[in-house]
Protein backbone atom coordinates (compact mmCIF):
# COMPACT_ATOMS: atom_id res chain seq x y z
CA UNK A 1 98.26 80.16 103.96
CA UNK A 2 97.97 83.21 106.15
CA UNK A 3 95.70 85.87 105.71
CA UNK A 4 97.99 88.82 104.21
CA UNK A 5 99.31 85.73 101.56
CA UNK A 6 95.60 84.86 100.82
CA UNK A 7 94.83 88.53 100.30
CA UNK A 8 97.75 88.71 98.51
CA UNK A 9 97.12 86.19 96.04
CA UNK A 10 93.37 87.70 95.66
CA UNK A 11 95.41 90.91 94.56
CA UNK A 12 96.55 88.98 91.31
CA UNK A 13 94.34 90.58 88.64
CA UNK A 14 94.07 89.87 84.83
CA UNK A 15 95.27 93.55 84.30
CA UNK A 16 98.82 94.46 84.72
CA UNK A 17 97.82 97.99 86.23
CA UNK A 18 95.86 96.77 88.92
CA UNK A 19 98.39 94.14 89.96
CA UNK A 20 100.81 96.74 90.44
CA UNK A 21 98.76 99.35 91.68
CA UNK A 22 97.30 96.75 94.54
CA UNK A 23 100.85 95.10 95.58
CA UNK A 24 101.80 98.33 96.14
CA UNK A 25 98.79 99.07 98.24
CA UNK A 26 99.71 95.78 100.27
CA UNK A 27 103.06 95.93 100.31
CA UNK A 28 102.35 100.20 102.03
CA UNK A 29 99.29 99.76 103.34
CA UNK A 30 97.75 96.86 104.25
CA UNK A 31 99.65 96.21 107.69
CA UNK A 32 98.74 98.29 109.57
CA UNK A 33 94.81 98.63 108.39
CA UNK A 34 91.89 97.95 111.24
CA UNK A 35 90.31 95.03 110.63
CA UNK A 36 87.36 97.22 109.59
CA UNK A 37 89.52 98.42 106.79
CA UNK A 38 90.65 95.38 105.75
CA UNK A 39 87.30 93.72 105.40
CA UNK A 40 86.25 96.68 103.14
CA UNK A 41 89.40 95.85 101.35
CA UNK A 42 87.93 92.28 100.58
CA UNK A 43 84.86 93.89 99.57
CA UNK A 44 86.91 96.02 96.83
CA UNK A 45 88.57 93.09 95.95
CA UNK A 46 85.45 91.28 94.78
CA UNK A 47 84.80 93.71 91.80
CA UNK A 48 85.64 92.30 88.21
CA UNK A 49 88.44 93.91 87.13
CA UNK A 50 87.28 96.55 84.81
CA UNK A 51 85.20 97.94 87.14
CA UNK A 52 87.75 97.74 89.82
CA UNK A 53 90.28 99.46 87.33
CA UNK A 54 87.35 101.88 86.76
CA UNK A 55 87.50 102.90 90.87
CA UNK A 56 90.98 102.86 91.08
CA UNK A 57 91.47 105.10 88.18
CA UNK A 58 88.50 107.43 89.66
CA UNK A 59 86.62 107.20 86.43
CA UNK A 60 83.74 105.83 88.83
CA UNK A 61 82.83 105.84 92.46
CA UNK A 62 81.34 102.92 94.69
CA UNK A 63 78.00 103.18 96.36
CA UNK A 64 79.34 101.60 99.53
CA UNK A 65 80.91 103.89 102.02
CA UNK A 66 82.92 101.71 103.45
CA UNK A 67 84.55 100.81 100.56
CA UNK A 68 84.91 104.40 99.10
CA UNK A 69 87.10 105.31 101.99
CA UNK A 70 89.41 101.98 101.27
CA UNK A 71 89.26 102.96 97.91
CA UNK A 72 90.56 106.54 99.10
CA UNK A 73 94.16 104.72 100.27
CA UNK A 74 94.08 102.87 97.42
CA UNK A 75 94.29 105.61 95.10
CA UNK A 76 96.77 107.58 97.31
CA UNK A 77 99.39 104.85 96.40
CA UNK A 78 98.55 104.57 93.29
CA UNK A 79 101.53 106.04 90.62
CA UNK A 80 99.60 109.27 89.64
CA UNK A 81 98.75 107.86 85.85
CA UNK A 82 97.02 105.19 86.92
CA UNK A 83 94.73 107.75 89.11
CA UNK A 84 93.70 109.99 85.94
């Protein structure tokens, strides 16, 4: 399995929003992040999913810079309901 399939499949979430909202993120995004980027990425990946439905929908913030400014790109493809 390659790594953009294994980050792929890490993408599959128990919510319906966030599975859309992060195959669209991999599917615009993901390519053509720095490696730095992409390890953050992982990072945002390992929150549970409420939380991580929580930062995606800006109704919290992460303490971690790094992933704050993933977390930024995420939310810019994100359809503009799931951001409010």
């Amino acid at each position: 399995m390659s790594e953009i399939d294994r980050v792929r499949w890490h993408c599959r979430r128990g919510m319906l929003e966030l599975d859309l909202v992060l195959s669209r993120f991999m599917d615009a995004v993901y390519g053509a992040l720095a490696e730095s980027d992409r390890v953050a990425f992982s990072k945002l990946l390992e929150y549970p999913d409420n939380d991580l439905w929580d930062l995606v929908s800006a109704r919290a913030e992460p303490e971690d810079l790094d992933v704050f400014e993933i977390l930024k790109q995420v939310r810019a493809v994100a359809p503009k309901r799931a951001a409010g």
